[in-house]
N, C-alpha and C. Protein backbone atom coordinates (compact mmCIF):
# COMPACT_ATOMS: atom_id res chain seq x y z
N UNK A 1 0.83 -1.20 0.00
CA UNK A 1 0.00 0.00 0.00
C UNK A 1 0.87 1.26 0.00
N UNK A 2 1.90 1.11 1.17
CA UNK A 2 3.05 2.25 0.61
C UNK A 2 3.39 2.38 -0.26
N UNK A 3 3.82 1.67 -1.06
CA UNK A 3 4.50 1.68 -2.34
C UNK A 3 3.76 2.00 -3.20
N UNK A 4 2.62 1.83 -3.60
CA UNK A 4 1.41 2.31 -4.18
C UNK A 4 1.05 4.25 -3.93
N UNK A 5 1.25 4.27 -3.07
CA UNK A 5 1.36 5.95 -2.71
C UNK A 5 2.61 6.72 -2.80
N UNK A 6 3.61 5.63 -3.09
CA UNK A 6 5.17 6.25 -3.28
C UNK A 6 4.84 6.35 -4.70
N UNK A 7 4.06 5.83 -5.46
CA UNK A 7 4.95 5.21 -7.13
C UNK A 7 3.48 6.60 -7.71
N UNK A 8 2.84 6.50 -6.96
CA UNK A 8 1.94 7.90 -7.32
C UNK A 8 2.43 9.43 -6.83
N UNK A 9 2.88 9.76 -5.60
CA UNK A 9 4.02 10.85 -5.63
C UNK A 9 5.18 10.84 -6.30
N UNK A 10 5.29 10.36 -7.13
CA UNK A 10 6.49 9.95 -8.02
C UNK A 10 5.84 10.54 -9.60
N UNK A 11 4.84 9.86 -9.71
CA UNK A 11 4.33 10.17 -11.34
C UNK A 11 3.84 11.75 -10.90
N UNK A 12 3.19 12.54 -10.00
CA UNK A 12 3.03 14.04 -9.81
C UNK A 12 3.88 14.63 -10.04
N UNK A 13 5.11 14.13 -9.21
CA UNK A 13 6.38 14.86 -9.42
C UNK A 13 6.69 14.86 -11.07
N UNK A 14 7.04 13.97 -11.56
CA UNK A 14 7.35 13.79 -13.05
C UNK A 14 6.18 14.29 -13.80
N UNK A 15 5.22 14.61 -13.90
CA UNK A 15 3.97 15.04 -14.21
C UNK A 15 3.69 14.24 -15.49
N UNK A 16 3.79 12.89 -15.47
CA UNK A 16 3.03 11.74 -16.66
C UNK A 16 3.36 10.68 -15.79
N UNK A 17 2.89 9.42 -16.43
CA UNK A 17 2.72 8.45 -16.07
C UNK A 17 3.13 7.19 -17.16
N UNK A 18 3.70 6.01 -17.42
CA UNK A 18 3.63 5.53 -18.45
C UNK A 18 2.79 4.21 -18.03
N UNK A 19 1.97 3.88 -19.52
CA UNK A 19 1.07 3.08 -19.41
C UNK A 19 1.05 1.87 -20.84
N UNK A 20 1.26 0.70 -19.98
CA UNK A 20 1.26 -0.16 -21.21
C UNK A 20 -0.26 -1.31 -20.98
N UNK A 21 -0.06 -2.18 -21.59
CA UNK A 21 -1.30 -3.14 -22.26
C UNK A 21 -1.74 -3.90 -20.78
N UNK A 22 -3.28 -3.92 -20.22
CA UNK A 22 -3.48 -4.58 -18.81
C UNK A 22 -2.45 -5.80 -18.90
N UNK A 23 -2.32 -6.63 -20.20
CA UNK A 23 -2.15 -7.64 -19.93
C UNK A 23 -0.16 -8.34 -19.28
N UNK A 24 0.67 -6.72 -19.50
CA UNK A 24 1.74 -6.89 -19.43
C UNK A 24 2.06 -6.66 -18.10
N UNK A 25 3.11 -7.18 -17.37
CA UNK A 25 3.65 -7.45 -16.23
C UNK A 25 3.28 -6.09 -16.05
N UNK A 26 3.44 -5.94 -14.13
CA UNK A 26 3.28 -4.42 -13.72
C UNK A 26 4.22 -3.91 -12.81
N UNK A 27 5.48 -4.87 -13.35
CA UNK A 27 6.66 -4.63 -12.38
C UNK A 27 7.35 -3.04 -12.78
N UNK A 28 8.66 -2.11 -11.74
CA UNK A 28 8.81 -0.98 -12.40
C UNK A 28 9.29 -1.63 -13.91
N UNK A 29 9.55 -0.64 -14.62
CA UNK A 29 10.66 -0.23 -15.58
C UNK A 29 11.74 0.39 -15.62
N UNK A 30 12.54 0.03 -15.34
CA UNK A 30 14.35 0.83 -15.10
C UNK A 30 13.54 2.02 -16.73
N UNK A 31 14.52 2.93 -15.97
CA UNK A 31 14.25 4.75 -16.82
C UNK A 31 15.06 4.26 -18.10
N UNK A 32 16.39 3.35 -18.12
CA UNK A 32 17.31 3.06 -19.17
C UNK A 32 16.41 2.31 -20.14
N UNK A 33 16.09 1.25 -19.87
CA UNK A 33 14.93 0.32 -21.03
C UNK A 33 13.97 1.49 -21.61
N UNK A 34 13.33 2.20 -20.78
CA UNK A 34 12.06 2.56 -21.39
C UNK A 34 12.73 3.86 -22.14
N UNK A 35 13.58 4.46 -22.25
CA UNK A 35 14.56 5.21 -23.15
C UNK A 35 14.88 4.96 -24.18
N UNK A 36 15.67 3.41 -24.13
CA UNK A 36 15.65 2.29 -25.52
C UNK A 36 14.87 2.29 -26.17
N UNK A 37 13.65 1.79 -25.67
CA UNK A 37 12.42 1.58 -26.30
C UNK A 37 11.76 3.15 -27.13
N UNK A 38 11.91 4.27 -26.26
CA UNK A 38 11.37 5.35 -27.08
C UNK A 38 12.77 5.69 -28.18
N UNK A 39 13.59 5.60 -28.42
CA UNK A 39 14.86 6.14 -29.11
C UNK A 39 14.98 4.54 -29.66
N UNK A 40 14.03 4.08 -30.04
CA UNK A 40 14.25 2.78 -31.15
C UNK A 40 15.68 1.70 -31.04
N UNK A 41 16.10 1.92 -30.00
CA UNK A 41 17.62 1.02 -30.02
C UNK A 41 16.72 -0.30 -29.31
N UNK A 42 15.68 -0.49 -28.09
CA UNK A 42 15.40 -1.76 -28.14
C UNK A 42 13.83 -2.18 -28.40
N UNK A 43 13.66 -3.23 -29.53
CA UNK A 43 12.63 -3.09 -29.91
C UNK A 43 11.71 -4.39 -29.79
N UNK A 44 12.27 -5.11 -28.43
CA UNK A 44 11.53 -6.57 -28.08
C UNK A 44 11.57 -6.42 -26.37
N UNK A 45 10.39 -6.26 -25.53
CA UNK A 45 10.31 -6.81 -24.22
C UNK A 45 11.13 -7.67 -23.95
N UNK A 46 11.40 -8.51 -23.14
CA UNK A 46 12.38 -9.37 -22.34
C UNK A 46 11.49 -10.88 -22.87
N UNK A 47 10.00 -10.55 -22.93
CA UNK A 47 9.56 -11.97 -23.47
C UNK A 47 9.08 -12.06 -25.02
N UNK A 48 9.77 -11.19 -25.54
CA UNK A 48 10.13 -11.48 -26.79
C UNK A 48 9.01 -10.60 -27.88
N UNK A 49 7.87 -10.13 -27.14
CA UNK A 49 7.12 -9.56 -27.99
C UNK A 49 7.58 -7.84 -28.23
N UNK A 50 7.18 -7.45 -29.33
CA UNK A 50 7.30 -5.96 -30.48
C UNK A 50 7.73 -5.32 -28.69
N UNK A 51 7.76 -4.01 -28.54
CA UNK A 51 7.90 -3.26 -28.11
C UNK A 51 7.79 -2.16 -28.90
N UNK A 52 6.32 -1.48 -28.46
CA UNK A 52 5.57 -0.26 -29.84
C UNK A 52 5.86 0.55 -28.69
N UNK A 53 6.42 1.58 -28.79
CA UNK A 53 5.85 3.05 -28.46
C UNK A 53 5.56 3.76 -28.63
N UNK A 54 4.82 4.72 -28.08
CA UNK A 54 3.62 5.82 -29.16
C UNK A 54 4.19 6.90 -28.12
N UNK A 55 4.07 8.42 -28.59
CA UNK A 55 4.18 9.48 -28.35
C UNK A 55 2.88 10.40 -28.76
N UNK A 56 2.92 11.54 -27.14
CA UNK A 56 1.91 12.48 -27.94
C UNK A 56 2.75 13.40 -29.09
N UNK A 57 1.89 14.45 -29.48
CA UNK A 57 2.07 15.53 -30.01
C UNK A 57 3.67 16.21 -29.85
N UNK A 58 4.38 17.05 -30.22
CA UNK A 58 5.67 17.58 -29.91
C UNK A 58 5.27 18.79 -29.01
N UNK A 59 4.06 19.25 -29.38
CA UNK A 59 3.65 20.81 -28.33
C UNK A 59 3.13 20.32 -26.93
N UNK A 60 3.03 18.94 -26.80
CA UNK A 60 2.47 18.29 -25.92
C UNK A 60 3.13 18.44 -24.24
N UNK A 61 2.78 19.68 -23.37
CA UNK A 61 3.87 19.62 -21.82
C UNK A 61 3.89 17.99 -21.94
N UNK A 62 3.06 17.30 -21.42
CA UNK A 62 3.54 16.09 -20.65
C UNK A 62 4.73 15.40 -21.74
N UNK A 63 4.51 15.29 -23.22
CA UNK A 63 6.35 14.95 -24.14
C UNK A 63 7.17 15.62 -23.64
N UNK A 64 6.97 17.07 -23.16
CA UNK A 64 7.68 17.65 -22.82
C UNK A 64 8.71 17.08 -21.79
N UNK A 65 7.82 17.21 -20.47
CA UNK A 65 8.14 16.59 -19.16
C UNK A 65 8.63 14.63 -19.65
N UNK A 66 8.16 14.13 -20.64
CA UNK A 66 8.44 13.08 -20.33
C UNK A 66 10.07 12.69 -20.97
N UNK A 67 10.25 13.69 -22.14
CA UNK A 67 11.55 13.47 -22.80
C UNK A 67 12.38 14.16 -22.13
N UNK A 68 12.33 14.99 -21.04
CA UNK A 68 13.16 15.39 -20.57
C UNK A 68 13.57 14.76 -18.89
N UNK A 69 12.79 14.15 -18.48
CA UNK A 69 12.72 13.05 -17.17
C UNK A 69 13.56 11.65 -17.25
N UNK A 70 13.27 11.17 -18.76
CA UNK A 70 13.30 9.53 -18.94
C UNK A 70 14.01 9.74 -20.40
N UNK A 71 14.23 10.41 -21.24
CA UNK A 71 14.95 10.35 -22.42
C UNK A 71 16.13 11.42 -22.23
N UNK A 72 16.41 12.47 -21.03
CA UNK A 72 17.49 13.34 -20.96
C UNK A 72 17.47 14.18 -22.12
N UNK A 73 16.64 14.49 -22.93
CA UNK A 73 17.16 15.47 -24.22
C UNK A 73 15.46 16.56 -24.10
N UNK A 74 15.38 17.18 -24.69
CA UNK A 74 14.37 17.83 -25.17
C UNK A 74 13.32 17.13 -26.33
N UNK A 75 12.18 17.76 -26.18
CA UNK A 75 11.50 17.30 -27.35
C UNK A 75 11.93 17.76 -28.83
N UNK A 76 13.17 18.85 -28.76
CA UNK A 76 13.28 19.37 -30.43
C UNK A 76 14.53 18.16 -30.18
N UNK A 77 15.46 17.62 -29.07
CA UNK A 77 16.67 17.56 -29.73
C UNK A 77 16.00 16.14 -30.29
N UNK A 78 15.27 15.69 -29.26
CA UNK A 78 14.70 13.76 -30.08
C UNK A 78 14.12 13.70 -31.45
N UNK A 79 13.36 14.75 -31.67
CA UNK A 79 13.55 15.11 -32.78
C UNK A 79 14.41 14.76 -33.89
N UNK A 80 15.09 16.01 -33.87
CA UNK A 80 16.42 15.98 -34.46
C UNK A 80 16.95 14.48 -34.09
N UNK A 81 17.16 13.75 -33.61
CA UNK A 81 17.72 12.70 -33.67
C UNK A 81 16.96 11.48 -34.47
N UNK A 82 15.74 12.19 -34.49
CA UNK A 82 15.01 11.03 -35.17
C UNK A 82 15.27 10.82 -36.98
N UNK A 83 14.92 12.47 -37.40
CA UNK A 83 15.07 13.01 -37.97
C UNK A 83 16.43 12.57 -39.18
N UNK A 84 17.71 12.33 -38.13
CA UNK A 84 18.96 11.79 -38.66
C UNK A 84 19.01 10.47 -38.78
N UNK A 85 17.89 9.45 -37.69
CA UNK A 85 18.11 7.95 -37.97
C UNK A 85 16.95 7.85 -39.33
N UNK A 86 15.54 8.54 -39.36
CA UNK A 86 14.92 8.43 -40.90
C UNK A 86 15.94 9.14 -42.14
N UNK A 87 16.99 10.31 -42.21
CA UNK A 87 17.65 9.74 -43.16
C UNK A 87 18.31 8.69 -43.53
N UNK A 88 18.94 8.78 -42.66
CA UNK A 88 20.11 7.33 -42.98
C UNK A 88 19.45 6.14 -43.19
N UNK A 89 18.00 6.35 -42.97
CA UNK A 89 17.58 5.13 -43.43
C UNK A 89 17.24 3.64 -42.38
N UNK A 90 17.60 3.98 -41.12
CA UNK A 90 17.70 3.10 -40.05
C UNK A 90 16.29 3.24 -39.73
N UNK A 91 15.46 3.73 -39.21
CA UNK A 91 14.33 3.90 -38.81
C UNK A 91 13.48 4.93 -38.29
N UNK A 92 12.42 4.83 -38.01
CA UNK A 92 11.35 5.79 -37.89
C UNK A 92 10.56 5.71 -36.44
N UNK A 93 10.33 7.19 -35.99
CA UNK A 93 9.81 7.56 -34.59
C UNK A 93 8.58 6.50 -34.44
N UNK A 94 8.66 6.59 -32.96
CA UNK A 94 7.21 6.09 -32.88
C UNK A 94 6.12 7.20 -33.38
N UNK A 95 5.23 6.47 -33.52
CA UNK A 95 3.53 7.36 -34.24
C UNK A 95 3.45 7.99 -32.94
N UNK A 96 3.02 8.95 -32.91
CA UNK A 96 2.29 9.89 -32.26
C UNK A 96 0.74 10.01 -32.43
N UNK A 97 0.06 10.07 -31.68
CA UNK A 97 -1.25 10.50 -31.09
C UNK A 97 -1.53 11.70 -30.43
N UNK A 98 -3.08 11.75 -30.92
CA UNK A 98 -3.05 13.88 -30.42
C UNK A 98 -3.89 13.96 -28.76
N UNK A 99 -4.15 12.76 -28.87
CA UNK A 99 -4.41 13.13 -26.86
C UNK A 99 -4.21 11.72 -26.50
N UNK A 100 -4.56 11.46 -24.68
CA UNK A 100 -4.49 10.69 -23.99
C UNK A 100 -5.43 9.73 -24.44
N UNK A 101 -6.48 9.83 -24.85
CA UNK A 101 -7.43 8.97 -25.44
C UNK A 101 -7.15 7.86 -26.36
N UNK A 102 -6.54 8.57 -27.13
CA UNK A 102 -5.95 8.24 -28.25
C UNK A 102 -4.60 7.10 -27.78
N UNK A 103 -3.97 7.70 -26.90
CA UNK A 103 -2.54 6.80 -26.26
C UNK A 103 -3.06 5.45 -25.64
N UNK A 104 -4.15 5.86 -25.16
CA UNK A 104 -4.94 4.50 -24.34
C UNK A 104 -5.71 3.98 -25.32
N UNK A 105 -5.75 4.05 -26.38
CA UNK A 105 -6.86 3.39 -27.49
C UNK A 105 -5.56 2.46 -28.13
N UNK A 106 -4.06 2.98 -28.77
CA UNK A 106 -3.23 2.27 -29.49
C UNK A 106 -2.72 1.13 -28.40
N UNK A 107 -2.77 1.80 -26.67
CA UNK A 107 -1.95 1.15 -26.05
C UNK A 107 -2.35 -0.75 -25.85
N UNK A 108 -4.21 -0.13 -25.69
CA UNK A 108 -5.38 -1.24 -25.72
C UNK A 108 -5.16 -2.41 -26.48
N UNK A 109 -5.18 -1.49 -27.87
CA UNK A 109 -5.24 -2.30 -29.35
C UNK A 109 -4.00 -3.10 -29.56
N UNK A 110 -2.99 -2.90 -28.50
CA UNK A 110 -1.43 -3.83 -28.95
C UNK A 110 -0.65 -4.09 -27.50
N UNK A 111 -0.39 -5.63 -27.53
CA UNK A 111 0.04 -5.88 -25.61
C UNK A 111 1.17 -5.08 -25.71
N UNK A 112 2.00 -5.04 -26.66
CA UNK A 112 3.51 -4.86 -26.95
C UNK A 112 3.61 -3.43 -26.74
N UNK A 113 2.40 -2.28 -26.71
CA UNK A 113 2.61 -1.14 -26.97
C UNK A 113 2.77 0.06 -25.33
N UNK A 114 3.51 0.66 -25.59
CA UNK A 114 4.09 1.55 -24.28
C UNK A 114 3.78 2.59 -24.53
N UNK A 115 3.00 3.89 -23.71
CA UNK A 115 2.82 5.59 -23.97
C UNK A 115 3.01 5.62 -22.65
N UNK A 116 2.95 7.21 -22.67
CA UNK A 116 2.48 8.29 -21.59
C UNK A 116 1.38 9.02 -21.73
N UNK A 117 0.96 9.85 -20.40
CA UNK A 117 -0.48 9.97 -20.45
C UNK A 117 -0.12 11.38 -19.25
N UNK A 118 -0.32 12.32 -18.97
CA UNK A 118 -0.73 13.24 -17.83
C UNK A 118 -0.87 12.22 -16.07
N UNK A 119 0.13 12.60 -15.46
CA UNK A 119 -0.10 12.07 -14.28
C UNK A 119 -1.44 12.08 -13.58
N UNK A 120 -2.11 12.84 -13.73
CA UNK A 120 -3.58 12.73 -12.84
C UNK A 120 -4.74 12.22 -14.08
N UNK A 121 -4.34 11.78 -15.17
CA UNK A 121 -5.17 11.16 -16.54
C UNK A 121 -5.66 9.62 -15.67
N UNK A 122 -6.96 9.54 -16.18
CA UNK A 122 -7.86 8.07 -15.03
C UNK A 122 -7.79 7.44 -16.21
N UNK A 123 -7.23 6.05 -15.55
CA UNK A 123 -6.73 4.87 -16.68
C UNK A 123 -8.16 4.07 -17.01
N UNK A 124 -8.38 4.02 -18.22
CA UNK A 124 -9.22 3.04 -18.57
C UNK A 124 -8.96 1.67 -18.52
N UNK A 125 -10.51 0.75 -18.29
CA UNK A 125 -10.09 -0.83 -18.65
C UNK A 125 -9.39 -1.16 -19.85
N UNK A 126 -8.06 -2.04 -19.40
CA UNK A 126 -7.50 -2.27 -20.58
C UNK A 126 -5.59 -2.08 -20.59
N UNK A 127 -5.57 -1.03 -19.86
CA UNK A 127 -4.50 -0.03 -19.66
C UNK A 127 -4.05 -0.01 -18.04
N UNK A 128 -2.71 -0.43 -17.87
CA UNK A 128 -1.95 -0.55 -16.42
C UNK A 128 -0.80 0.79 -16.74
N UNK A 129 -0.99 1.46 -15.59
CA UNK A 129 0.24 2.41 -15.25
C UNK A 129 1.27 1.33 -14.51
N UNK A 130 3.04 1.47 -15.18
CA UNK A 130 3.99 1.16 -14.58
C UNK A 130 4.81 2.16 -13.87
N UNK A 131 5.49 1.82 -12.78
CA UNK A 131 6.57 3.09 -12.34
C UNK A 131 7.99 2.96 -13.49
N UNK A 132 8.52 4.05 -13.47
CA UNK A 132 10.07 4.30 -13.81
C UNK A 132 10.50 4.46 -12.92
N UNK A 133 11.20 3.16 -12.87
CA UNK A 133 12.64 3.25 -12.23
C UNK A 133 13.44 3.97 -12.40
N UNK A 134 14.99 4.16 -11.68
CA UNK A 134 16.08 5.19 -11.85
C UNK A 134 16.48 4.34 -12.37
């Protein structure tokens, strides 16, 4: 029950929350994996399925707050980095979605798939908030 009230003063502070498929474990996530996973370097869970991540909008505070918490860069520099792995030809950002609705509708529709959402955003059936780990 503590821990449950720790891992929620935690997502206020960070002001989002990340939320993947009910059906996936609800252990934390070390901040390093779920970094991988948004910056396309790892693109399989530990049990072997896709690892999708979706992003809001770029004007979006909570991308804001979240690329700068758990990815260390800004939303222009990830960008720009993305930007340089679709030239070269290596690969392409995750899709983006224009609200929380929307993040919990792709997250629903795929076990494999990982977003963020506004820390005080009420999770629908379907959809588990995990903590980030350090």
């Amino acid at each position: 029950r503590d821990g449950a009230a720790a891992a929620a003063r935690a997502r206020e502070r960070a002001g989002f929350q990340l939320v993947v498929h009910a059906a996936r474990a609800a252990g934390p996530l070390p901040r390093a994996i779920v970094a991988r996973i948004f910056l396309g370097k790892l693109t399989r869970w530990p049990d072997g399925q896709p690892a999708l991540p979706v992003d809001l909008p770029p004007t979006s505070s909570v991308r804001a707050r979240f690329s700068e918490e758990v990815l260390g860069r800004s939303v222009a520099t990830v960008r720009a980095y993305w930007q340089q792995r679709i030239f070269s030809g290596q690969d392409v950002p995750p899709p983006e979605q224009p609200s929380a609705e929307q993040v919990f509708e792709h997250v629903r529709a795929q076990p494999g798939a990982v977003g963020y959402v506004a820390a005080d955003a009420r999770l629908p059936h379907g959809v588990r908030a995990v903590e980030v780990a350090p």
